[in-house]
PDB file of N, CA and C in Angstrom:
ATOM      1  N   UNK A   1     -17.695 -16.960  -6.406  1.00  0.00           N
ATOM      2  CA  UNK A   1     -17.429 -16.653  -7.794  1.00  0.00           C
ATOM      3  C   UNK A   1     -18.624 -15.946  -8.437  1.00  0.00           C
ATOM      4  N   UNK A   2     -19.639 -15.918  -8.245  1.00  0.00           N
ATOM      5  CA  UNK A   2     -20.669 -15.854  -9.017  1.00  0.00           C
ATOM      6  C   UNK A   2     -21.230 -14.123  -8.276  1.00  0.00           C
ATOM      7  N   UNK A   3     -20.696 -14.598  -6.749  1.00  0.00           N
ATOM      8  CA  UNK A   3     -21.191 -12.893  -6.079  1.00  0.00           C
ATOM      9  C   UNK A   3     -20.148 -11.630  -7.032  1.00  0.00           C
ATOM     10  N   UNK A   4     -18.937 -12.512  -7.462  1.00  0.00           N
ATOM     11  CA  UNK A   4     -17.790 -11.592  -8.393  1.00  0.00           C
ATOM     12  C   UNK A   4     -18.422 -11.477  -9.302  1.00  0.00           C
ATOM     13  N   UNK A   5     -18.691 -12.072  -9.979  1.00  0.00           N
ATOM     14  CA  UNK A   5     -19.599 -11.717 -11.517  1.00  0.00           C
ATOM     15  C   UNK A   5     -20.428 -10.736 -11.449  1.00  0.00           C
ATOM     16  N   UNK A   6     -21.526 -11.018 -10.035  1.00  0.00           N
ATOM     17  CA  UNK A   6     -22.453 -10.150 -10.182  1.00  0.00           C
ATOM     18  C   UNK A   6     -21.576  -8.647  -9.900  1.00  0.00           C
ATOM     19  N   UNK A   7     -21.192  -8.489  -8.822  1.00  0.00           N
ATOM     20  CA  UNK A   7     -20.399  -7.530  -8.860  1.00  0.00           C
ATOM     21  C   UNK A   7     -19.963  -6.565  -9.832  1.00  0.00           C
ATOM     22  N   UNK A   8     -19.575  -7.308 -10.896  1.00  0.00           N
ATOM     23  CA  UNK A   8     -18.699  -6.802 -11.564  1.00  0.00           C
ATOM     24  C   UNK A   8     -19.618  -6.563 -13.152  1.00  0.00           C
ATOM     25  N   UNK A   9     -20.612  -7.136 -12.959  1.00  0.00           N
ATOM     26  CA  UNK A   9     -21.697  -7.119 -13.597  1.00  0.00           C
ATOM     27  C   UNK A   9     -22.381  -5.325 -13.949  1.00  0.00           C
ATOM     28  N   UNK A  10     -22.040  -5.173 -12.475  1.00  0.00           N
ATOM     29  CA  UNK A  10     -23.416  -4.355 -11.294  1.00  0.00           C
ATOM     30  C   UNK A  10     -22.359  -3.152 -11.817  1.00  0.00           C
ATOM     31  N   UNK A  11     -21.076  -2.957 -11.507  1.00  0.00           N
ATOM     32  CA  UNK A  11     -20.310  -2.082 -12.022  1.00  0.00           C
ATOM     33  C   UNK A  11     -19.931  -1.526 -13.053  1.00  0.00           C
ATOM     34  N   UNK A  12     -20.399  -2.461 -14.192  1.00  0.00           N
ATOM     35  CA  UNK A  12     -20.319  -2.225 -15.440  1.00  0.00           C
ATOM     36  C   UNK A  12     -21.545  -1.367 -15.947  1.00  0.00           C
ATOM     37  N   UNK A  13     -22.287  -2.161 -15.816  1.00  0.00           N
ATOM     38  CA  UNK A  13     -23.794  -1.410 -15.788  1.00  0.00           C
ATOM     39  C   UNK A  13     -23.743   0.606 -15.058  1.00  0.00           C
ATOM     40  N   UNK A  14     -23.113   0.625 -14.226  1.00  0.00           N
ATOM     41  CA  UNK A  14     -22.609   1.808 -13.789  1.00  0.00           C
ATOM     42  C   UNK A  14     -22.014   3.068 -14.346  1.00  0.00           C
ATOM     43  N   UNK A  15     -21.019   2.191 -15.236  1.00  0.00           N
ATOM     44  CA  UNK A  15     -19.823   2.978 -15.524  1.00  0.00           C
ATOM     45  C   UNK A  15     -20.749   3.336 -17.239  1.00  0.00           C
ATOM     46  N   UNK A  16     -21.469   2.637 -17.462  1.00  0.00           N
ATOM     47  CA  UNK A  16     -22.150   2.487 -18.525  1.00  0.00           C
ATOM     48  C   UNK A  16     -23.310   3.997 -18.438  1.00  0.00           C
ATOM     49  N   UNK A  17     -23.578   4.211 -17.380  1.00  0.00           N
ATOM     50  CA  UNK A  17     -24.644   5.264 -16.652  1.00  0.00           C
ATOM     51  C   UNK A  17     -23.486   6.415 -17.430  1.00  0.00           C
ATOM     52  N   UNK A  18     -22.606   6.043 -16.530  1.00  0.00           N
ATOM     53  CA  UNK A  18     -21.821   7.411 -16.007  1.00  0.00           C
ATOM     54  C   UNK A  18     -20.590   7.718 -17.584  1.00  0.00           C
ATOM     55  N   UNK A  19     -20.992   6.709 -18.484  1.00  0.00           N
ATOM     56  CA  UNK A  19     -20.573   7.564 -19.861  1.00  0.00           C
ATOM     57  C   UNK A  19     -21.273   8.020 -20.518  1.00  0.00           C
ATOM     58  N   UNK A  20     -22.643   7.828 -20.157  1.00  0.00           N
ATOM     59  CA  UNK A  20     -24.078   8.254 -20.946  1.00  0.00           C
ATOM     60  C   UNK A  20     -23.992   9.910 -20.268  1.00  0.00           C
ATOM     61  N   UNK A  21     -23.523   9.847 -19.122  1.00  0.00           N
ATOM     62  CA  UNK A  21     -23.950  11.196 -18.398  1.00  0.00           C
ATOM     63  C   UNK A  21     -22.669  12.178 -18.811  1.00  0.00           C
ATOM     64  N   UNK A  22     -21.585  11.570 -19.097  1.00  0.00           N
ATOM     65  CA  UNK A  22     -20.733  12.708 -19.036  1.00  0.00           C
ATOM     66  C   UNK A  22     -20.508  12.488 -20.692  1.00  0.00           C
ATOM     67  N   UNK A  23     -20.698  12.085 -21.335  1.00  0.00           N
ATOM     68  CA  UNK A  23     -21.340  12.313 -23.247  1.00  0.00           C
ATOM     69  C   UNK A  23     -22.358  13.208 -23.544  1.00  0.00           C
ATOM     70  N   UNK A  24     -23.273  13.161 -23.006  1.00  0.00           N
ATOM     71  CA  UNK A  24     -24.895  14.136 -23.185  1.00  0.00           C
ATOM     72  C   UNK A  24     -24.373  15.700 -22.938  1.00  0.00           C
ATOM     73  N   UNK A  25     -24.839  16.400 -23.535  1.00  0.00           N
ATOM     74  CA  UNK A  25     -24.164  18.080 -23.660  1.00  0.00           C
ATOM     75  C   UNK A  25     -25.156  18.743 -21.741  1.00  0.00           C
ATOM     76  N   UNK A  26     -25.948  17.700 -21.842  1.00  0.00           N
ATOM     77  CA  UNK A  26     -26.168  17.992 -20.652  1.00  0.00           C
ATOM     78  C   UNK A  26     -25.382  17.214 -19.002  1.00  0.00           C
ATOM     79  N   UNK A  27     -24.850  16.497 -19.548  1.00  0.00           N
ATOM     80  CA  UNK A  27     -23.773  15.130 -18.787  1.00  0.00           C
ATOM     81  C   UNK A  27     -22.860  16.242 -17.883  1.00  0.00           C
ATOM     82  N   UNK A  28     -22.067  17.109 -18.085  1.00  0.00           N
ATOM     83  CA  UNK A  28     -21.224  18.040 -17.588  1.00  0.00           C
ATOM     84  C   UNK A  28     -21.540  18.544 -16.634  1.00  0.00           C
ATOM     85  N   UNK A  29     -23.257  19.558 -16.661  1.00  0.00           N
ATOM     86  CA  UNK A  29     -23.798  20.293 -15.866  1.00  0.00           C
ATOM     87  C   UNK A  29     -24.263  19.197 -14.942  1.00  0.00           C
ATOM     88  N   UNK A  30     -24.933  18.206 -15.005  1.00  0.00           N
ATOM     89  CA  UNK A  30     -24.657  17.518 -13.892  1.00  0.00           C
ATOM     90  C   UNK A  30     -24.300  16.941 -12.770  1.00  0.00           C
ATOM     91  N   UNK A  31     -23.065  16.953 -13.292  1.00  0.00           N
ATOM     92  CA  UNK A  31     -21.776  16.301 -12.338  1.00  0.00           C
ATOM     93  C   UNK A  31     -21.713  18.100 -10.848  1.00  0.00           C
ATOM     94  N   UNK A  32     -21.892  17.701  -9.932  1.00  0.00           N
ATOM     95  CA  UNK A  32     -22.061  17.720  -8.688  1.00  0.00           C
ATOM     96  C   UNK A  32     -21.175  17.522  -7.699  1.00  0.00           C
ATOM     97  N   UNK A  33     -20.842  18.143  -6.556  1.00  0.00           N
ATOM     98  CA  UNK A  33     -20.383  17.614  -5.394  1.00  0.00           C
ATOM     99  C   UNK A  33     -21.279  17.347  -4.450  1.00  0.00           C
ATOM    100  N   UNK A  34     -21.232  16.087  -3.577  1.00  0.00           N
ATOM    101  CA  UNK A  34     -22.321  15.802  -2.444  1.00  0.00           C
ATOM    102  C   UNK A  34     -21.962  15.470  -1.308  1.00  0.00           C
ATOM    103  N   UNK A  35     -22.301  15.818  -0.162  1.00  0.00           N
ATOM    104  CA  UNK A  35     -21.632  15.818   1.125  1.00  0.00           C
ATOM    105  C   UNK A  35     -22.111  14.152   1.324  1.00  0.00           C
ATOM    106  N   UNK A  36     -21.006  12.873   1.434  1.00  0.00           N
ATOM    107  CA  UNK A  36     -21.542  11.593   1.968  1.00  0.00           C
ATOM    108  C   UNK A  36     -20.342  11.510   2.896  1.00  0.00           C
ATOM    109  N   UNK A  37     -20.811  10.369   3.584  1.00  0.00           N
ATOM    110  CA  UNK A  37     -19.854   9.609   4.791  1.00  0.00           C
ATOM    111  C   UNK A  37     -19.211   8.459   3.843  1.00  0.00           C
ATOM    112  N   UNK A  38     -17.196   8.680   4.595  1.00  0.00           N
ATOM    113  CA  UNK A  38     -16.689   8.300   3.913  1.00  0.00           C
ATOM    114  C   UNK A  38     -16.706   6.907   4.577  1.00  0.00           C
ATOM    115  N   UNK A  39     -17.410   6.615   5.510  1.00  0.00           N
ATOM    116  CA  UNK A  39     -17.595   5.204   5.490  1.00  0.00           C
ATOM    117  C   UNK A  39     -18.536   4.586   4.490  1.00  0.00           C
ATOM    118  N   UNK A  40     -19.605   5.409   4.670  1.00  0.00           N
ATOM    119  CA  UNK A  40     -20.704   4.469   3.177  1.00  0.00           C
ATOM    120  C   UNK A  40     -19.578   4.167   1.579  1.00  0.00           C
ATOM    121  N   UNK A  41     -19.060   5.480   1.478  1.00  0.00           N
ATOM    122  CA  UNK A  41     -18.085   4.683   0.806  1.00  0.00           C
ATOM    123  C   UNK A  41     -17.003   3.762   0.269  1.00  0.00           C
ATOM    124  N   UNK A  42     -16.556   3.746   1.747  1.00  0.00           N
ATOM    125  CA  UNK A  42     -15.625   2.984   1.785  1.00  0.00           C
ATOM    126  C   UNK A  42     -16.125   1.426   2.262  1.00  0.00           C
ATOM    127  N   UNK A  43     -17.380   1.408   2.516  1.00  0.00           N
ATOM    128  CA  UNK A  43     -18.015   0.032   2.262  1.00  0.00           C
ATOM    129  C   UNK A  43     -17.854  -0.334   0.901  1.00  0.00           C
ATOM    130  N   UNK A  44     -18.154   0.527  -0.011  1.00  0.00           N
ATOM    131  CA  UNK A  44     -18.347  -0.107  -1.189  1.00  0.00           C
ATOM    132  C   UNK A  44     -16.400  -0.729  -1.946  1.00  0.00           C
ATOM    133  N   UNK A  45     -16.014   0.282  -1.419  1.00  0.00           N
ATOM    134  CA  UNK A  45     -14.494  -0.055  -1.840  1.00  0.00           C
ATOM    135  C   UNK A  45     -13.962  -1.317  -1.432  1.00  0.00           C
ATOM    136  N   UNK A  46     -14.421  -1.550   0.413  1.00  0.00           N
ATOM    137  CA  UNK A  46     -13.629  -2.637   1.176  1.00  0.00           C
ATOM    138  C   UNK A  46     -14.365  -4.137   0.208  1.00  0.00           C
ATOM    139  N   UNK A  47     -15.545  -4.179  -0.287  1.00  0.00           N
ATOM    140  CA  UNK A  47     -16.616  -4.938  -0.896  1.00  0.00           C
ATOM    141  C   UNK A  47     -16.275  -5.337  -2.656  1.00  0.00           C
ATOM    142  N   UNK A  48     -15.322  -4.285  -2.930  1.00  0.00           N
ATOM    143  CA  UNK A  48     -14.757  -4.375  -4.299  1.00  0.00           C
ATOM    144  C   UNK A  48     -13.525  -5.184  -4.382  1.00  0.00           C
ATOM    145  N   UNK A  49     -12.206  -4.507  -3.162  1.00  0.00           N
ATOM    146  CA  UNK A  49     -11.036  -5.124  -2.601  1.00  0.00           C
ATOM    147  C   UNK A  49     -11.432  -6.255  -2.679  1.00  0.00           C
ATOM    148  N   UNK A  50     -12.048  -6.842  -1.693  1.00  0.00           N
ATOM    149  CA  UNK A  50     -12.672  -8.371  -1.287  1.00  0.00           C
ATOM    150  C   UNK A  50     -12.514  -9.092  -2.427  1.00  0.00           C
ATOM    151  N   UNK A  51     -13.529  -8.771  -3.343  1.00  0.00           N
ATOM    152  CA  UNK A  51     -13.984  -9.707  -4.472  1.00  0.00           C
ATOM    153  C   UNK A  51     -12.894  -9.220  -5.434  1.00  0.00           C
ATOM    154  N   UNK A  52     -12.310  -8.742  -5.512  1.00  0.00           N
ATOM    155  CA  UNK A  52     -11.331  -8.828  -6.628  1.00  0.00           C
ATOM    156  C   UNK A  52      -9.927  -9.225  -6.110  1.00  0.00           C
ATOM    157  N   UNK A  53      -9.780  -9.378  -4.645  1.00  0.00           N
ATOM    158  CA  UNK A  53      -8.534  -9.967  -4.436  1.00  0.00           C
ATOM    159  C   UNK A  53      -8.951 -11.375  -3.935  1.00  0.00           C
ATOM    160  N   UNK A  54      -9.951 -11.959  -3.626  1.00  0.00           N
ATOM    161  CA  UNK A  54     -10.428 -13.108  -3.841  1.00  0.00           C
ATOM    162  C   UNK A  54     -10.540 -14.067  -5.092  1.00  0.00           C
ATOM    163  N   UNK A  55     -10.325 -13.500  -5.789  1.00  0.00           N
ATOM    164  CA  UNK A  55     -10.786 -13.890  -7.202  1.00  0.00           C
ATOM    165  C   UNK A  55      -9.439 -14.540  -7.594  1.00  0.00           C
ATOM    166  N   UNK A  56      -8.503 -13.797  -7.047  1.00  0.00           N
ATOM    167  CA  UNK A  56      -7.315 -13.770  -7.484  1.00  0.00           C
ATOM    168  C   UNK A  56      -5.970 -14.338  -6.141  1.00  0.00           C
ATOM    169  N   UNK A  57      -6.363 -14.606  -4.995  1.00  0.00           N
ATOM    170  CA  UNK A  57      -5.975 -15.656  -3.836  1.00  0.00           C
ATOM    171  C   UNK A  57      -4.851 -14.137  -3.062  1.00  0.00           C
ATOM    172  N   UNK A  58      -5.469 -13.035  -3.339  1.00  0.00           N
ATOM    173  CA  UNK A  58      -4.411 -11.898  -2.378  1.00  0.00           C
ATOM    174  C   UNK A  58      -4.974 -11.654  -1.816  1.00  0.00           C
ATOM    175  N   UNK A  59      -4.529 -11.152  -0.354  1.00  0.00           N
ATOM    176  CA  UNK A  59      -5.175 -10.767   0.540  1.00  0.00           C
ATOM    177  C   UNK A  59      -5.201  -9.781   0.321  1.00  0.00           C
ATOM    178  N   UNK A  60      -6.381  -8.884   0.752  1.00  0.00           N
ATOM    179  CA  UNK A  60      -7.129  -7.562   0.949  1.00  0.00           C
ATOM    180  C   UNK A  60      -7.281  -6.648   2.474  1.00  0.00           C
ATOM    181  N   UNK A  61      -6.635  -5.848   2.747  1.00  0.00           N
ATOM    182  CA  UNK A  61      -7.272  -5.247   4.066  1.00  0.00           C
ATOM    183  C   UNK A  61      -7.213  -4.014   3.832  1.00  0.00           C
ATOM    184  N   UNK A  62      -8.271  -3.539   4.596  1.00  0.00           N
ATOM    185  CA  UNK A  62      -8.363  -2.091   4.420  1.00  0.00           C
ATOM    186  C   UNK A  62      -8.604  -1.392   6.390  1.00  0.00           C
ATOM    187  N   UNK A  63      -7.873  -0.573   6.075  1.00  0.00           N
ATOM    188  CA  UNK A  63      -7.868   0.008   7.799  1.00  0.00           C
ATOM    189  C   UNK A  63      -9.271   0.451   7.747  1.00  0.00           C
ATOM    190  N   UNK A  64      -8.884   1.270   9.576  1.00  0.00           N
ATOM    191  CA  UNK A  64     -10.336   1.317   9.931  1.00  0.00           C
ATOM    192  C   UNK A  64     -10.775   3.146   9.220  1.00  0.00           C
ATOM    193  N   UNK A  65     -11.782   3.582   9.109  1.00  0.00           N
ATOM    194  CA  UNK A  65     -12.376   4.553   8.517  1.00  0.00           C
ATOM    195  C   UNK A  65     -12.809   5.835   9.431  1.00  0.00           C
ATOM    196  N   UNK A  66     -12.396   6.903   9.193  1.00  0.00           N
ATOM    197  CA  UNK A  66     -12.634   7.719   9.942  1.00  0.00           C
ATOM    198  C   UNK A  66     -14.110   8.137  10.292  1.00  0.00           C
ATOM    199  N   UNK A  67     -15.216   8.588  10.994  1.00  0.00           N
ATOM    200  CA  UNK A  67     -16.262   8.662  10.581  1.00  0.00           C
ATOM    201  C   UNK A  67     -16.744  10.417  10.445  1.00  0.00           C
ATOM    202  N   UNK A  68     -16.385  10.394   9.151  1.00  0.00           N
ATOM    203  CA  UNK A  68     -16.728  11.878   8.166  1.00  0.00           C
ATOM    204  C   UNK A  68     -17.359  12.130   7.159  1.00  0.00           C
ATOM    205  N   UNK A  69     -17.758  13.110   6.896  1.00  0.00           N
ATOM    206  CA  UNK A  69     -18.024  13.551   5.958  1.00  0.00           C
ATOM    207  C   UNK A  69     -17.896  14.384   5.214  1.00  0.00           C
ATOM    208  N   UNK A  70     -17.962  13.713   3.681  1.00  0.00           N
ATOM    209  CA  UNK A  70     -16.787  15.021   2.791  1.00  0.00           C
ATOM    210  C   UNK A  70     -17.717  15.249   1.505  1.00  0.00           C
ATOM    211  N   UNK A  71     -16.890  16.488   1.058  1.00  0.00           N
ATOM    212  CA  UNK A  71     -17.782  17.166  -0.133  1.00  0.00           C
ATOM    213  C   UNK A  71     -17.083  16.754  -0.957  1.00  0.00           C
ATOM    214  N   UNK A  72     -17.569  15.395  -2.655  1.00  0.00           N
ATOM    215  CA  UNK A  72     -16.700  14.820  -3.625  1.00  0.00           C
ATOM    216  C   UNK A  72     -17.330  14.596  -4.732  1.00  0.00           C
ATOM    217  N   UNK A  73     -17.181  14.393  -5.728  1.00  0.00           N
ATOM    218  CA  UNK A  73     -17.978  13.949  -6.767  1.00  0.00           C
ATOM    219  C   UNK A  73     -18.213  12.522  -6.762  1.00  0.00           C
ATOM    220  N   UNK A  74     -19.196  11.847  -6.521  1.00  0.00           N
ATOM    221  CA  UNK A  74     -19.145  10.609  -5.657  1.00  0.00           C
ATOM    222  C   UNK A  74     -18.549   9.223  -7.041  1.00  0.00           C
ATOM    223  N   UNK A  75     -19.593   9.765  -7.790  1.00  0.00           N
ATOM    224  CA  UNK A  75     -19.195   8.606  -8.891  1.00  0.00           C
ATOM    225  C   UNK A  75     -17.850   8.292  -9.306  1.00  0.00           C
ATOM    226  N   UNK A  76     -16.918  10.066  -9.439  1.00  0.00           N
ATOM    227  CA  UNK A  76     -15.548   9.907 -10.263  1.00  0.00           C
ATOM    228  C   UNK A  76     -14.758   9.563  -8.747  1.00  0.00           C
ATOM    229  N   UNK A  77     -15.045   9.459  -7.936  1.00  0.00           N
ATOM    230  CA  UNK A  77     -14.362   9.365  -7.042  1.00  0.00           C
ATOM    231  C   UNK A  77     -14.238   7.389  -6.845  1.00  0.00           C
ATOM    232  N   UNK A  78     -15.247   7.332  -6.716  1.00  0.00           N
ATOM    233  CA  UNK A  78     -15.613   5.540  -6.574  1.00  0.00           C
ATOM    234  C   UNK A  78     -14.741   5.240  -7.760  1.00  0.00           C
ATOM    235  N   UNK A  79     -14.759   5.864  -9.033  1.00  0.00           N
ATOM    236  CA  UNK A  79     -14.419   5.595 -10.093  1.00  0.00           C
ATOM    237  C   UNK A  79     -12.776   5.212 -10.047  1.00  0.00           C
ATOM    238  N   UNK A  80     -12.147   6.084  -9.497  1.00  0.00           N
ATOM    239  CA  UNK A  80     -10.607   6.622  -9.434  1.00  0.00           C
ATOM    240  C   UNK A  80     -10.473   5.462  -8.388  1.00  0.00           C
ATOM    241  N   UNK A  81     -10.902   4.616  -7.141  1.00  0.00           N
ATOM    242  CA  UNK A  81     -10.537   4.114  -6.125  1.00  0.00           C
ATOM    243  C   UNK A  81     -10.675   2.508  -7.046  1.00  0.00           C
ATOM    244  N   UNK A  82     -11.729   2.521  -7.485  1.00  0.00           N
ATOM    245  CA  UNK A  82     -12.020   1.031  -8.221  1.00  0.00           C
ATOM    246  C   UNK A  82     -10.955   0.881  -8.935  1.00  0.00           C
ATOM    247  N   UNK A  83     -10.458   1.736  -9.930  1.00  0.00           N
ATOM    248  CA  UNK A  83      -9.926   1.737 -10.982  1.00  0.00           C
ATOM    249  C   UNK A  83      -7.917   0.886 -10.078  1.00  0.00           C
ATOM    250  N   UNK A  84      -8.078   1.841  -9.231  1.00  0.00           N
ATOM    251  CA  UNK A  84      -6.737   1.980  -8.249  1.00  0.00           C
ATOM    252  C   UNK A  84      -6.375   0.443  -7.634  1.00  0.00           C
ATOM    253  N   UNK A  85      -7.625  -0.211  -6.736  1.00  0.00           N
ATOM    254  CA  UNK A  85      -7.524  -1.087  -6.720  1.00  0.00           C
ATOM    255  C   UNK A  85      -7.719  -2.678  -7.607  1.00  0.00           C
ATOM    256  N   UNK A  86      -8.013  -2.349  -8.497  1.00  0.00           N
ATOM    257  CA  UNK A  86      -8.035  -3.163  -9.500  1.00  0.00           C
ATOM    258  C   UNK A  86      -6.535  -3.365 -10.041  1.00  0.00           C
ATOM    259  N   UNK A  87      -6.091  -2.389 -10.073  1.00  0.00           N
ATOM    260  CA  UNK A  87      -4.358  -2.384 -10.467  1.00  0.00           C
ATOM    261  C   UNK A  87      -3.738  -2.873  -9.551  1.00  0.00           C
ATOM    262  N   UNK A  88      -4.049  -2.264  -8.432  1.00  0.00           N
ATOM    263  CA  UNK A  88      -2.858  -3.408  -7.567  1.00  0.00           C
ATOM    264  C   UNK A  88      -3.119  -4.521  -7.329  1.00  0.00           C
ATOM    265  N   UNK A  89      -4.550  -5.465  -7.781  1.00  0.00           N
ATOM    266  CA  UNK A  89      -4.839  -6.771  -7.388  1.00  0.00           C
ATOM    267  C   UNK A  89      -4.263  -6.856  -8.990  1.00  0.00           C
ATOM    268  N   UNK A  90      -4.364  -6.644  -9.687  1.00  0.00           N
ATOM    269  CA  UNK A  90      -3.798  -7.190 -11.308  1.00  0.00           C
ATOM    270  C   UNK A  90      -2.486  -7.126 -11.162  1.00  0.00           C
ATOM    271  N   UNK A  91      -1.446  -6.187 -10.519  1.00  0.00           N
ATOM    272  CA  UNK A  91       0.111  -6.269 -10.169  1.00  0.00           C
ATOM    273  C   UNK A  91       0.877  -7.114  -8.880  1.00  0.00           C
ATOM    274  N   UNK A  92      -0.509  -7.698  -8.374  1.00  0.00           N
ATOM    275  CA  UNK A  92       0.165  -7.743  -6.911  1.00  0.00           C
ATOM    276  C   UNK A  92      -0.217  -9.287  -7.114  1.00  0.00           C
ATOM    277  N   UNK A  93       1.341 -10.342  -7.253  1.00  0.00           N
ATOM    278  CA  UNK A  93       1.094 -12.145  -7.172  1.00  0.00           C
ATOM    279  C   UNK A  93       0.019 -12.270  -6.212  1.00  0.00           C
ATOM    280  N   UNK A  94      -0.197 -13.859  -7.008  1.00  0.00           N
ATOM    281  CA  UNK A  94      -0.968 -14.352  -6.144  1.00  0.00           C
ATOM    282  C   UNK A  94      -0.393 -14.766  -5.017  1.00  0.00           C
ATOM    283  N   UNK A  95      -1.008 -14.791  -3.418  1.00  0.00           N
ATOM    284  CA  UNK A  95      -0.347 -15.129  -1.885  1.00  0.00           C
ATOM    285  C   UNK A  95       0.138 -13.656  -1.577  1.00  0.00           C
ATOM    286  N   UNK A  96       0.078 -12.911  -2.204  1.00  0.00           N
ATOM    287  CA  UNK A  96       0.496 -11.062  -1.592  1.00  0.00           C
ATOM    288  C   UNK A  96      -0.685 -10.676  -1.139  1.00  0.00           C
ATOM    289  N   UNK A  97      -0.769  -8.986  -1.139  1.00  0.00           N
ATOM    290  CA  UNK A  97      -1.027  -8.330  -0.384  1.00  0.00           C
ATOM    291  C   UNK A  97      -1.612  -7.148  -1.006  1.00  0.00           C
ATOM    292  N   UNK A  98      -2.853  -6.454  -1.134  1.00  0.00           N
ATOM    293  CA  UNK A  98      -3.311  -5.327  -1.194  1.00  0.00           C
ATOM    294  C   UNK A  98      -3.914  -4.788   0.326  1.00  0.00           C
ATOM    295  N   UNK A  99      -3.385  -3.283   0.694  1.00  0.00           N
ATOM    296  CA  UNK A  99      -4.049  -2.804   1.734  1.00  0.00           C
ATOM    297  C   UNK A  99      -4.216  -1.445   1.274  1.00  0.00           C
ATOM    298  N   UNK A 100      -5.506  -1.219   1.561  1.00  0.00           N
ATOM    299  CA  UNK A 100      -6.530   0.244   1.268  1.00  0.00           C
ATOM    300  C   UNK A 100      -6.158   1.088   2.970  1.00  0.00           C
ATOM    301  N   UNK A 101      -4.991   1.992   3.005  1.00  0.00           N
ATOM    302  CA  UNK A 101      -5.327   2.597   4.352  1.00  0.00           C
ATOM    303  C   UNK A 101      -5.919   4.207   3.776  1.00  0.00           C
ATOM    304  N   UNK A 102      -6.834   4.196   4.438  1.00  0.00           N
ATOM    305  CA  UNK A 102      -7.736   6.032   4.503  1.00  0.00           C
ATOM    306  C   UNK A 102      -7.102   6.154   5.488  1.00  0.00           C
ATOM    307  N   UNK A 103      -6.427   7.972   5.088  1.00  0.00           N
ATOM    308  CA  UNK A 103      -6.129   8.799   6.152  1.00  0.00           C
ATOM    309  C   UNK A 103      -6.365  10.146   6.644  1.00  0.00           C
ATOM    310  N   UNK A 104      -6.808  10.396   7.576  1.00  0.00           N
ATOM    311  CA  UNK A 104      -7.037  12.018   7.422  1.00  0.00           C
ATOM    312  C   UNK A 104      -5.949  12.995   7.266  1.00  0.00           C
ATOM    313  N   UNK A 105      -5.770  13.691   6.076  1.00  0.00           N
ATOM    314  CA  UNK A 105      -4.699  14.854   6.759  1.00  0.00           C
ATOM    315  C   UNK A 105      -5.320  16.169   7.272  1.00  0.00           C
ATOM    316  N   UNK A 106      -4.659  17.319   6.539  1.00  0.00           N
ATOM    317  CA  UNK A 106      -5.369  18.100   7.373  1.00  0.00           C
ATOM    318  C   UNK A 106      -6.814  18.971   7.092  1.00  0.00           C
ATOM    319  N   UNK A 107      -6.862  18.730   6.373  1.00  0.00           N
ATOM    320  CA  UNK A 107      -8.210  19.355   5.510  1.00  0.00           C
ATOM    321  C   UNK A 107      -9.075  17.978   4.487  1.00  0.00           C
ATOM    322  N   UNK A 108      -8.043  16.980   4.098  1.00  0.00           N
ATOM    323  CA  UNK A 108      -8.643  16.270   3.050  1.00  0.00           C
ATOM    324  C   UNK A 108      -8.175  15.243   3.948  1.00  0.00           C
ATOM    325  N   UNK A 109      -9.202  13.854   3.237  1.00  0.00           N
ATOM    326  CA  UNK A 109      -8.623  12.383   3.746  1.00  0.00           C
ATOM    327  C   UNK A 109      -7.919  12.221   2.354  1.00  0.00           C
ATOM    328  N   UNK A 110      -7.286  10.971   2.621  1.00  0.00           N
ATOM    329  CA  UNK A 110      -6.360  10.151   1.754  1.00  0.00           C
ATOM    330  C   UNK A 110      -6.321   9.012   1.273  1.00  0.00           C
ATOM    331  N   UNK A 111      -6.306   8.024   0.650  1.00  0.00           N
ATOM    332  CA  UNK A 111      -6.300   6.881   0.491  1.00  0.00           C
ATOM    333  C   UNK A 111      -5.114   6.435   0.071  1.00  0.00           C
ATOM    334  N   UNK A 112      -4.252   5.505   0.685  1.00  0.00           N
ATOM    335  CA  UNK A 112      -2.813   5.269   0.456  1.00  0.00           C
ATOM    336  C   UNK A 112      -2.923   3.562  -0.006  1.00  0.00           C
ATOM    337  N   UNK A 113      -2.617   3.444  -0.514  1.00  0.00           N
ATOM    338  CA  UNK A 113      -2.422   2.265  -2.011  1.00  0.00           C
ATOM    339  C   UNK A 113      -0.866   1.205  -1.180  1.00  0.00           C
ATOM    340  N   UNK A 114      -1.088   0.259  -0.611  1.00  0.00           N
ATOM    341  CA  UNK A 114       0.393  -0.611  -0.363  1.00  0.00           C
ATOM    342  C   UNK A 114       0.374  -1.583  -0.832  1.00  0.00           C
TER     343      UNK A 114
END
């Protein structure tokens, strides 16, 4: 319980960054694409799943991760996946089921929401 708090603590504090940055007339020019591995990210996602479908008694799985690397805006991207799974642990009873599968298609990966 308390690793959730911090968590969610740690994320707030974040999102808190990232309205300071995209408010500031300089916030815009900022924002970037950066080549990362979509596993480092998807650590942070499988680590979010966890604690927020824990919190809440659903199970969480997320398939296995391709090992790539892609050009994304890292923050709005984390942003859009958090946001994603947070909804389906808030829609999905307790004793169900959230699963995060990443997929490659043919140029882009995917993240499919079940």
């Amino acid at each position: 319980m308390v690793e959730t708090i911090l968590r969610s603590a740690v994320r707030v504090q974040e999102y808190l960054v990232q309205l300071r940055a995209m408010t500031s007339p300089e916030g815009l020019m900022e924002q970037q694409k950066e080549q990362v591995s979509l596993e480092h990210l998807a650590e942070g996602w499988k680590r979010t799943g966890q604690s927020l479908c824990g919190a809440k008694q659903v199970e969480f799985i997320c398939s296995s991760v391709p090992p790539i690397s892609l050009w994304v805006y890292p923050a709005a991207l984390d942003r859009a996946v958090t946001n994603l799974l947070d909804n389906a642990v808030r829609y999905t009873p307790a004793g169900g089921k959230v699963v995060l599968n990443i997929l490659l298609g043919r140029n882009l990966s995917r993240s499919v929401f079940t």
